[in-house]
N, C-alpha and C. Protein backbone atom coordinates (compact mmCIF):
# COMPACT_ATOMS: atom_id res chain seq x y z
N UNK A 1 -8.45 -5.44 -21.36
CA UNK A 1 -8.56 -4.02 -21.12
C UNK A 1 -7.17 -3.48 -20.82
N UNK A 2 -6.58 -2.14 -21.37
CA UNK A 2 -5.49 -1.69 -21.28
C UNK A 2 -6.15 -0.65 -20.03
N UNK A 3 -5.31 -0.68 -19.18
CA UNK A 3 -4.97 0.24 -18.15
C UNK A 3 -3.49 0.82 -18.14
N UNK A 4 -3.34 2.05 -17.64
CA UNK A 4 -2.20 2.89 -17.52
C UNK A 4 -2.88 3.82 -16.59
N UNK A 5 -1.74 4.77 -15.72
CA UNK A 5 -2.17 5.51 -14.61
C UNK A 5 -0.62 6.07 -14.44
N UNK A 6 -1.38 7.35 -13.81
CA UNK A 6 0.31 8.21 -13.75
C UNK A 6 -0.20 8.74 -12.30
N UNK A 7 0.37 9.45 -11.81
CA UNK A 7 1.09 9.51 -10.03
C UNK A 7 1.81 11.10 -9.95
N UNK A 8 1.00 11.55 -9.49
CA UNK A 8 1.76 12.99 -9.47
C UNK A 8 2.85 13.01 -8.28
N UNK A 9 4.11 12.63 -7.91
CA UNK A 9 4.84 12.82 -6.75
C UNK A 9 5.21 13.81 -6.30
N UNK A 10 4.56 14.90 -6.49
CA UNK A 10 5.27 16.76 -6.30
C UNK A 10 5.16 16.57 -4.96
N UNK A 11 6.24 17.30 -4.28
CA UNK A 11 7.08 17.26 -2.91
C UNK A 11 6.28 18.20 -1.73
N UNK A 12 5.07 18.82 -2.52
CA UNK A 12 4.91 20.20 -1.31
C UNK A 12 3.09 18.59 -1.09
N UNK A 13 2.70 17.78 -1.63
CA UNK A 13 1.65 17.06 -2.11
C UNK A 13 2.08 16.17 -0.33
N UNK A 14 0.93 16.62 0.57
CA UNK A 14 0.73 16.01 1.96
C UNK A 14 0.82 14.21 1.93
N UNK A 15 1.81 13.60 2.57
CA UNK A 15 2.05 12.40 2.30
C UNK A 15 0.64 11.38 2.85
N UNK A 16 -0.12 12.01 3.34
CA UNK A 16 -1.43 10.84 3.41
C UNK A 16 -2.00 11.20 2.28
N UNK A 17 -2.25 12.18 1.53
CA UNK A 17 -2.48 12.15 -0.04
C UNK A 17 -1.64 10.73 -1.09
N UNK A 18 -0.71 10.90 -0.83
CA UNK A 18 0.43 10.05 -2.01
C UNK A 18 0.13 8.36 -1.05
N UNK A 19 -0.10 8.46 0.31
CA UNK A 19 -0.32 7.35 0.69
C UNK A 19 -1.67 6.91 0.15
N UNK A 20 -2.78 7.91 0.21
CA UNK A 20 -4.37 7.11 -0.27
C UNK A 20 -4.03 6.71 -2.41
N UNK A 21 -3.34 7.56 -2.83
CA UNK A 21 -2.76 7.16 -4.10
C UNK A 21 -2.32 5.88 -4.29
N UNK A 22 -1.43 5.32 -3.20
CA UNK A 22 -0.45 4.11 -3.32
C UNK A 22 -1.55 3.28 -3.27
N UNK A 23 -2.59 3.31 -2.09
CA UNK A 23 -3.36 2.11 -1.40
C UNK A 23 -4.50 1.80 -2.99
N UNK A 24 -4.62 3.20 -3.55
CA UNK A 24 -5.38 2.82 -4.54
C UNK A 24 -5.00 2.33 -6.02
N UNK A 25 -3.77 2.29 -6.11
CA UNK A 25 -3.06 1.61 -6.89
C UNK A 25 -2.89 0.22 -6.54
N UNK A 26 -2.47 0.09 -5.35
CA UNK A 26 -2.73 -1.48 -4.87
C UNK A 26 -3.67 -2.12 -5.37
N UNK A 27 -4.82 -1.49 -4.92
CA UNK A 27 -6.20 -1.80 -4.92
C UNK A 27 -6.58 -2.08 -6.55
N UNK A 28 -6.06 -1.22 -7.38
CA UNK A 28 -6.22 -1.51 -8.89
C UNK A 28 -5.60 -2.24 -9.38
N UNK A 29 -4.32 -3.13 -9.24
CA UNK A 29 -3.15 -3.73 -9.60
C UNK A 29 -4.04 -5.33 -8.79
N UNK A 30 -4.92 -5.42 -8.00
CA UNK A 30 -5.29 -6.71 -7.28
C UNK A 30 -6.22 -6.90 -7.74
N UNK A 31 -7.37 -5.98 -8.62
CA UNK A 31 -8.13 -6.41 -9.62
C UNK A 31 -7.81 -6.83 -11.07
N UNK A 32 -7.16 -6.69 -11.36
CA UNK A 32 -6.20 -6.74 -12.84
C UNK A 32 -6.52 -8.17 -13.13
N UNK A 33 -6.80 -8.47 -14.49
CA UNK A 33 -7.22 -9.71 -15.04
C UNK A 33 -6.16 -10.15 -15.71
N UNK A 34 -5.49 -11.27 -16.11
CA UNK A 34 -4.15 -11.88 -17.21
C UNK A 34 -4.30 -11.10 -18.04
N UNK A 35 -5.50 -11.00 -18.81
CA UNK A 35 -5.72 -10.13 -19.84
C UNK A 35 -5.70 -9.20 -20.13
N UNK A 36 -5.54 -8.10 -19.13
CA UNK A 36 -5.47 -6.96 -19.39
C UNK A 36 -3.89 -6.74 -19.19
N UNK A 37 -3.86 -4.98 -19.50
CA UNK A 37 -2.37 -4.66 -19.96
C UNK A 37 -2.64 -3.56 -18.42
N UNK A 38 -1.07 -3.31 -18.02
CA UNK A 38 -0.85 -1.80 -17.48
C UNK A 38 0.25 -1.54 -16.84
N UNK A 39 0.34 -0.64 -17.19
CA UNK A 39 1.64 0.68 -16.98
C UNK A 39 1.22 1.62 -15.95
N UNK A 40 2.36 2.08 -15.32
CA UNK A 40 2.43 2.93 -14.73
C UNK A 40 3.54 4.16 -14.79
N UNK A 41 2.91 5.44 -14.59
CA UNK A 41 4.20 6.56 -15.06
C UNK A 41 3.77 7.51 -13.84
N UNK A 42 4.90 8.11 -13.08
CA UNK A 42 5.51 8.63 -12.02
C UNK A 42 5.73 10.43 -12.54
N UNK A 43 5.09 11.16 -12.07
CA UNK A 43 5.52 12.33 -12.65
C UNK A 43 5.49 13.50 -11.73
N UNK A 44 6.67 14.57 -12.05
CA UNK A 44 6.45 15.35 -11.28
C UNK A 44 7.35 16.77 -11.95
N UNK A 45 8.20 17.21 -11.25
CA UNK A 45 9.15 17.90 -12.63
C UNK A 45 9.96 17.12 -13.69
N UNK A 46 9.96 15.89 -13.51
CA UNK A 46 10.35 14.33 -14.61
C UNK A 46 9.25 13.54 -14.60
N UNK A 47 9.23 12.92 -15.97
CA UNK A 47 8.18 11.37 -15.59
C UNK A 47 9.30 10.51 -15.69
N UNK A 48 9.01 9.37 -14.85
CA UNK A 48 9.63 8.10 -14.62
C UNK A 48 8.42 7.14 -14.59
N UNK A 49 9.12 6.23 -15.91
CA UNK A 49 8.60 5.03 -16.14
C UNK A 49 8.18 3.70 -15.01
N UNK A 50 7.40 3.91 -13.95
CA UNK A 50 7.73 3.00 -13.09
C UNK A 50 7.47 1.72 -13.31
N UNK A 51 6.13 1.20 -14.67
CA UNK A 51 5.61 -0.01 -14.88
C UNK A 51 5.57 0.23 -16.46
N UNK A 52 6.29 -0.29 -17.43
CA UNK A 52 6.07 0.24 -18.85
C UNK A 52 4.90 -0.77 -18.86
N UNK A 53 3.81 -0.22 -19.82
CA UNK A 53 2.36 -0.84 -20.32
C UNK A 53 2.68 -2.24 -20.93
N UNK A 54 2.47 -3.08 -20.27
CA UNK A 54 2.57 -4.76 -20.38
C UNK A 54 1.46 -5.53 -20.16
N UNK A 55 1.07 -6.65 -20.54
CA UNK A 55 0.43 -7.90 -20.39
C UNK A 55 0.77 -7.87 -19.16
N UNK A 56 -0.84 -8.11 -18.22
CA UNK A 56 -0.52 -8.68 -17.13
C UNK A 56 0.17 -9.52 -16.20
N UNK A 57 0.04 -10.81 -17.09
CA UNK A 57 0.23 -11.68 -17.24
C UNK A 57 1.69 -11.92 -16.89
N UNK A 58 2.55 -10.98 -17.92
CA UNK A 58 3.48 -10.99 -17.67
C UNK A 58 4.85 -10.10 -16.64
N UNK A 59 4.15 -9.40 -15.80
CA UNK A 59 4.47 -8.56 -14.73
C UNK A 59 4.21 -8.78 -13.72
N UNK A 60 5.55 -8.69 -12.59
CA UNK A 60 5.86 -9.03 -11.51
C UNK A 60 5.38 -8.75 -10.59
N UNK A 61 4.14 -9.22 -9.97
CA UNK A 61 3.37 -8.16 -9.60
C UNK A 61 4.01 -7.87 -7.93
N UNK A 62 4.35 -9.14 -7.46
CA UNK A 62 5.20 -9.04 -5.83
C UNK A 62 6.31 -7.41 -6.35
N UNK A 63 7.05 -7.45 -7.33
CA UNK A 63 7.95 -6.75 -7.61
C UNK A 63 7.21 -5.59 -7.59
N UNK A 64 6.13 -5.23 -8.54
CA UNK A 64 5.79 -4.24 -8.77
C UNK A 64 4.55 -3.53 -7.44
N UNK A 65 4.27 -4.19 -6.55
CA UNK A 65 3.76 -3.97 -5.29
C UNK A 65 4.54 -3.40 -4.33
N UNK A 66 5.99 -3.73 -4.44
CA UNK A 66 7.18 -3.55 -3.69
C UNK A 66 7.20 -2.07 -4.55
N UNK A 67 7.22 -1.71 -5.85
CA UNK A 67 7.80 -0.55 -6.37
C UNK A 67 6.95 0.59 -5.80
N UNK A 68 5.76 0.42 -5.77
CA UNK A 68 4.50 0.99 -5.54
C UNK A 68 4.74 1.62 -4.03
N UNK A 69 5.06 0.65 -3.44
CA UNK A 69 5.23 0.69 -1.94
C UNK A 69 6.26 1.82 -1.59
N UNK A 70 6.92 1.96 -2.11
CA UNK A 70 8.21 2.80 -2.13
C UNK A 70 8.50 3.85 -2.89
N UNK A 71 7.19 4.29 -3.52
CA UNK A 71 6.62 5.67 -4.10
C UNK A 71 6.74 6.86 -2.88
N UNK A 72 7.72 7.93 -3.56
CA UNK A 72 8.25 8.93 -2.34
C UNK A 72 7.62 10.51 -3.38
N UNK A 73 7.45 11.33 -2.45
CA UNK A 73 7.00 12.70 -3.01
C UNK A 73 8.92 12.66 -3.34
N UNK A 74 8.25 14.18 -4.62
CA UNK A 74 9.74 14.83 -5.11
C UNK A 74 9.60 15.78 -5.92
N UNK A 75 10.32 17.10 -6.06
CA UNK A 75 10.23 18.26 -7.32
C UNK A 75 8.55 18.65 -7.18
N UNK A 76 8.35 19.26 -8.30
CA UNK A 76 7.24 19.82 -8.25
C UNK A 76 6.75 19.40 -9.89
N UNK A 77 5.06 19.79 -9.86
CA UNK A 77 4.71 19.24 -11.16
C UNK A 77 4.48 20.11 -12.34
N UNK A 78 5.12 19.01 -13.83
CA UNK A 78 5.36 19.63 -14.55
C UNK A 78 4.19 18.69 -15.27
N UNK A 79 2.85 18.99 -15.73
CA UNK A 79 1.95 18.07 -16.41
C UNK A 79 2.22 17.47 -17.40
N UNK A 80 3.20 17.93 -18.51
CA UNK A 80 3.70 17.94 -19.98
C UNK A 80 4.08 16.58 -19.50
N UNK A 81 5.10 16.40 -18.63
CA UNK A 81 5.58 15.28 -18.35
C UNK A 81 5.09 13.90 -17.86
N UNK A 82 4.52 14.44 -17.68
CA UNK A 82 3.04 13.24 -16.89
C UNK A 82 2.45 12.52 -18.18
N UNK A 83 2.34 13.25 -18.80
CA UNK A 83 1.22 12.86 -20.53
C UNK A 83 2.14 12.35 -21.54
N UNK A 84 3.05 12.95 -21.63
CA UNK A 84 4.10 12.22 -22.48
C UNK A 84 6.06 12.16 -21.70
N UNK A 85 5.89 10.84 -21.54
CA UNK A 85 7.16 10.47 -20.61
C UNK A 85 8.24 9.93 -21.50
C-alpha cells in the first residue's frame, strides 16, 4: 500500500494542533508494513519534501521519527503547494 500525507505548518495553526498532527503521524509511520511505500510533504506558503515516497523498507525510520519530531509551525498556507511540491 502506498501512503503519502502532507502537514499543513501555517504559523497562526495553535501548536497542540501541529502537536496532535505529529503524534498521529507517529502513530501512522509505527503501523507501516516493509511493503508499503510513504512520503511525506510539509506545506505551508512552500512545500518541503520532508519524506520523498519510498519503500518502507527502505527508510530510516529512527531518522525519520526524529524529522517528524521537529516539525515547527511557519508562513501561512498556500494549498497549491501542498498538492503539488
Amino acid at each position: 500500500m502506498h501512503h503519502e500525507a502532507s502537514n499543513d505548518t501555517q504559523s497562526f495553526d495553535p501548536a497542540s494542533k501541529l502537536q496532535v498532527a505529529k503524534q498521529c503521524l507517529l502513530t501512522l509511520i509505527g503501523q507501516l508494513k516493509e511493503t508499503d511505500y510513504f512520503g511525506l510533504v510539509l506545506f505551508d506558503d512552500r512545500a518541503t519534501t520532508l519524506q520523498p515516497l519510498e519503500s518502507v523498507e527502505k527508510i530510516n525510520m529512527p531518522s525519520l521519527k526524529e524529522k517528524i519530531q521537529k516539525i515547527a509551525t511557519r508562513g501561512g498556507t498556500n494549498m497549491v503547494t501542498g498538492k503539488y511540491p
